[in-house]
C-alpha atoms as a PDB file:
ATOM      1  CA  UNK A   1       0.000   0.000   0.000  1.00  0.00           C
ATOM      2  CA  UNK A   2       1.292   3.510  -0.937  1.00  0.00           C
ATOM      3  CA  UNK A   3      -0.063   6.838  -0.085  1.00  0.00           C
ATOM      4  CA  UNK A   4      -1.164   9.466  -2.379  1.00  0.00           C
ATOM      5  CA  UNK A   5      -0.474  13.181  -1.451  1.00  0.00           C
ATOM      6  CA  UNK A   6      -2.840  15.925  -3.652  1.00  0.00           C
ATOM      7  CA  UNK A   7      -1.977  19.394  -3.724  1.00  0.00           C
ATOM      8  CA  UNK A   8      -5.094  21.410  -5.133  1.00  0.00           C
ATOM      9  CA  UNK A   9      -3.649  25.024  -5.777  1.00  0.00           C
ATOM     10  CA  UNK A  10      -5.670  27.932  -5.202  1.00  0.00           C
ATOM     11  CA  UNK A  11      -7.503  29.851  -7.675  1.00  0.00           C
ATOM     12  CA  UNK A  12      -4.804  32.882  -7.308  1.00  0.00           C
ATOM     13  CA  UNK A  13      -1.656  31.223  -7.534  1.00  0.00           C
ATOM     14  CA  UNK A  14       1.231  32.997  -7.138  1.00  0.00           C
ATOM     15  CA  UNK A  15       3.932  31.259  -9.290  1.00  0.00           C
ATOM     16  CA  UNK A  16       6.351  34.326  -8.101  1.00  0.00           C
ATOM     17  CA  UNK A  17       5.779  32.719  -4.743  1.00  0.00           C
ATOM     18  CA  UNK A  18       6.611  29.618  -5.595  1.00  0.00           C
ATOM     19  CA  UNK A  19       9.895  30.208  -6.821  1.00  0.00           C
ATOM     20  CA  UNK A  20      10.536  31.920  -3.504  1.00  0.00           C
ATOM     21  CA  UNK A  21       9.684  29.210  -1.482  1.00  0.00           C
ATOM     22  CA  UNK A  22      10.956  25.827  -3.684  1.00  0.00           C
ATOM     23  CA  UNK A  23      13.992  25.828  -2.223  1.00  0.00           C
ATOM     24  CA  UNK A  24      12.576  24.936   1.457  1.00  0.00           C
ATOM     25  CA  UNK A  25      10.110  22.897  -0.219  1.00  0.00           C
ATOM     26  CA  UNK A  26      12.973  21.013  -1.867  1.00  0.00           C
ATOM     27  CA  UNK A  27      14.770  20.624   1.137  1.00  0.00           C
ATOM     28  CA  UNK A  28      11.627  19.429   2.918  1.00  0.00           C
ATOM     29  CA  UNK A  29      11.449  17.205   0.200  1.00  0.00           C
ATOM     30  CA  UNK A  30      14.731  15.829   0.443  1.00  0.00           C
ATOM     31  CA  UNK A  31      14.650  14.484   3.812  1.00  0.00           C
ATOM     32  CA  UNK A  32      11.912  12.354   3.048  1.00  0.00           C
ATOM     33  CA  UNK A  33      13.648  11.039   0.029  1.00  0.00           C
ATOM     34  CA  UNK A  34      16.342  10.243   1.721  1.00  0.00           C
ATOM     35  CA  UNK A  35      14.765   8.081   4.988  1.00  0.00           C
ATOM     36  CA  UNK A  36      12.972   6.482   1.946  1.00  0.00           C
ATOM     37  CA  UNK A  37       9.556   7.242   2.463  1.00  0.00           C
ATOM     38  CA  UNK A  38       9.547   9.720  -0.409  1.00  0.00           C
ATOM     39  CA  UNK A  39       8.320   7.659  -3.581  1.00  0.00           C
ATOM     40  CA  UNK A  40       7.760  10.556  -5.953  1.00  0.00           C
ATOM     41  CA  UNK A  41       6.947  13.943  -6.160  1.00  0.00           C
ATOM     42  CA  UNK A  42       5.984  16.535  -8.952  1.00  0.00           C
ATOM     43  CA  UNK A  43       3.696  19.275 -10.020  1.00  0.00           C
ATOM     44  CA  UNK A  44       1.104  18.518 -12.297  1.00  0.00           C
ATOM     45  CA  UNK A  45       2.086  19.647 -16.533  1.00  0.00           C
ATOM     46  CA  UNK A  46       0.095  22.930 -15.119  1.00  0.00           C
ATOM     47  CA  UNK A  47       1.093  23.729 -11.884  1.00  0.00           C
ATOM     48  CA  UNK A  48      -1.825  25.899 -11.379  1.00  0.00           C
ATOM     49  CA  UNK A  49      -3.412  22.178 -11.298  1.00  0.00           C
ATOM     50  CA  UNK A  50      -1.956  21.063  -8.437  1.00  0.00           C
ATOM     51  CA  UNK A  51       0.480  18.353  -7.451  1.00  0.00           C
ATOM     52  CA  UNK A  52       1.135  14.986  -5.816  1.00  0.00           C
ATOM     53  CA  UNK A  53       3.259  12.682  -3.627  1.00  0.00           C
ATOM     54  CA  UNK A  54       3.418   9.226  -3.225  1.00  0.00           C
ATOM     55  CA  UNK A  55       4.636   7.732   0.064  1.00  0.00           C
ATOM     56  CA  UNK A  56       5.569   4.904   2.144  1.00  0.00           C
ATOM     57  CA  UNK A  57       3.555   5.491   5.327  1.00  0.00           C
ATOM     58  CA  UNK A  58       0.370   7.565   5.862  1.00  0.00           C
ATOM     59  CA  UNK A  59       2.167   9.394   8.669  1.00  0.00           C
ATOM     60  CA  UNK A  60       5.094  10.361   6.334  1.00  0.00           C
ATOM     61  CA  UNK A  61       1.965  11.998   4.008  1.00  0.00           C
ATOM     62  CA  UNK A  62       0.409  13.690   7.042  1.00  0.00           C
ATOM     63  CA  UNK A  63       3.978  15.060   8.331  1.00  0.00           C
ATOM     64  CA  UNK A  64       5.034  16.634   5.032  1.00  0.00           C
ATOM     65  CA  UNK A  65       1.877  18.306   3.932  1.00  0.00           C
ATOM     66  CA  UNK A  66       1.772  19.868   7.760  1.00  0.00           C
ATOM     67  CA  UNK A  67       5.574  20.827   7.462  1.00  0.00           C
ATOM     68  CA  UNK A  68       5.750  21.888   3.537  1.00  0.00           C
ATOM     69  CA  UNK A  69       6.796  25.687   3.345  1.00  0.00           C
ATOM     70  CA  UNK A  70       4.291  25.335   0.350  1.00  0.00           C
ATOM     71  CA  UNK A  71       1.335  24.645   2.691  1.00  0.00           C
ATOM     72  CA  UNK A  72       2.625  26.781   5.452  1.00  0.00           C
ATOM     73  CA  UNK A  73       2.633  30.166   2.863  1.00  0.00           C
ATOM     74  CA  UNK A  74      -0.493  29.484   1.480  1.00  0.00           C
ATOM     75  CA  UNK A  75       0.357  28.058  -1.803  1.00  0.00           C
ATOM     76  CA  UNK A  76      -1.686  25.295  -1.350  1.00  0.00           C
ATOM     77  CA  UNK A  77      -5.542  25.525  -0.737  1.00  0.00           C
ATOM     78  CA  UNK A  78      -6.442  22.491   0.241  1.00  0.00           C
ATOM     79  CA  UNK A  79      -4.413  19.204   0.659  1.00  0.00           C
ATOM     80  CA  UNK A  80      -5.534  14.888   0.884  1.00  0.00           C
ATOM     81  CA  UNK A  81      -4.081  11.763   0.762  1.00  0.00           C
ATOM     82  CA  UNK A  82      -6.096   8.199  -0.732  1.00  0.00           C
ATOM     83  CA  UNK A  83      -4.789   4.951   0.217  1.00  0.00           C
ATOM     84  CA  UNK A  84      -2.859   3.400  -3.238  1.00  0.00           C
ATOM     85  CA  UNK A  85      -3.433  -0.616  -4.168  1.00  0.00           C
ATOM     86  CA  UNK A  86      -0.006  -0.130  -6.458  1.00  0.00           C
ATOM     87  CA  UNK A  87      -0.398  -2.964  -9.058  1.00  0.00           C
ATOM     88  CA  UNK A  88       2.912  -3.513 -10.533  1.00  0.00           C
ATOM     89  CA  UNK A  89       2.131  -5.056 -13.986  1.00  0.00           C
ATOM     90  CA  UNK A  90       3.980  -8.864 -14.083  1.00  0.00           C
ATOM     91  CA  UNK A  91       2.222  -9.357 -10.660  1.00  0.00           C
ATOM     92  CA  UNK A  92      -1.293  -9.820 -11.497  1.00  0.00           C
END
């Protein structure tokens, strides 16, 4: 089981904002890829779509979307994670 992380942006969003604040996002980032419960991460083609994670542990999910600079500065208007059944294809 893997957990999904959505990012819905908000209507207004301030893509000057985000370039201030991707650097402590990245470094958030970071230290969940590195204790491995970081799967993947990445905006949407449109950022102004949103974005999502996919991690090891609900708890890692609920942890960075509380700690994200991106959440914290309002560049996120509303976050959720769904439980993923990953189906890897040769194991059906």
């Amino acid at each position: 089981m893997k957990y999904v992380l959505f990012y819905e942006s908000p209507e207004d969003l301030d893509l000057d904002a985000i370039r201030e604040h991707y650097a402590d996002h990245r470094a958030t980032w970071a230290r969940y890829q590195e204790n491995g419960t970081l799967v993947a991460i990445g905006p949407f083609s449109d950022p102004r779509e949103g974005a999502m994670s996919v991690f090891t542990t609900k708890d890692a999910a609920e942890e960075f979307a509380t700690s994200d600079p991106f959440v914290r500065n309002g560049l996120v208007a509303h976050w959720y994670i769904k439980e993923w059944d990953e189906a890897l294809l040769g194991q059906l």
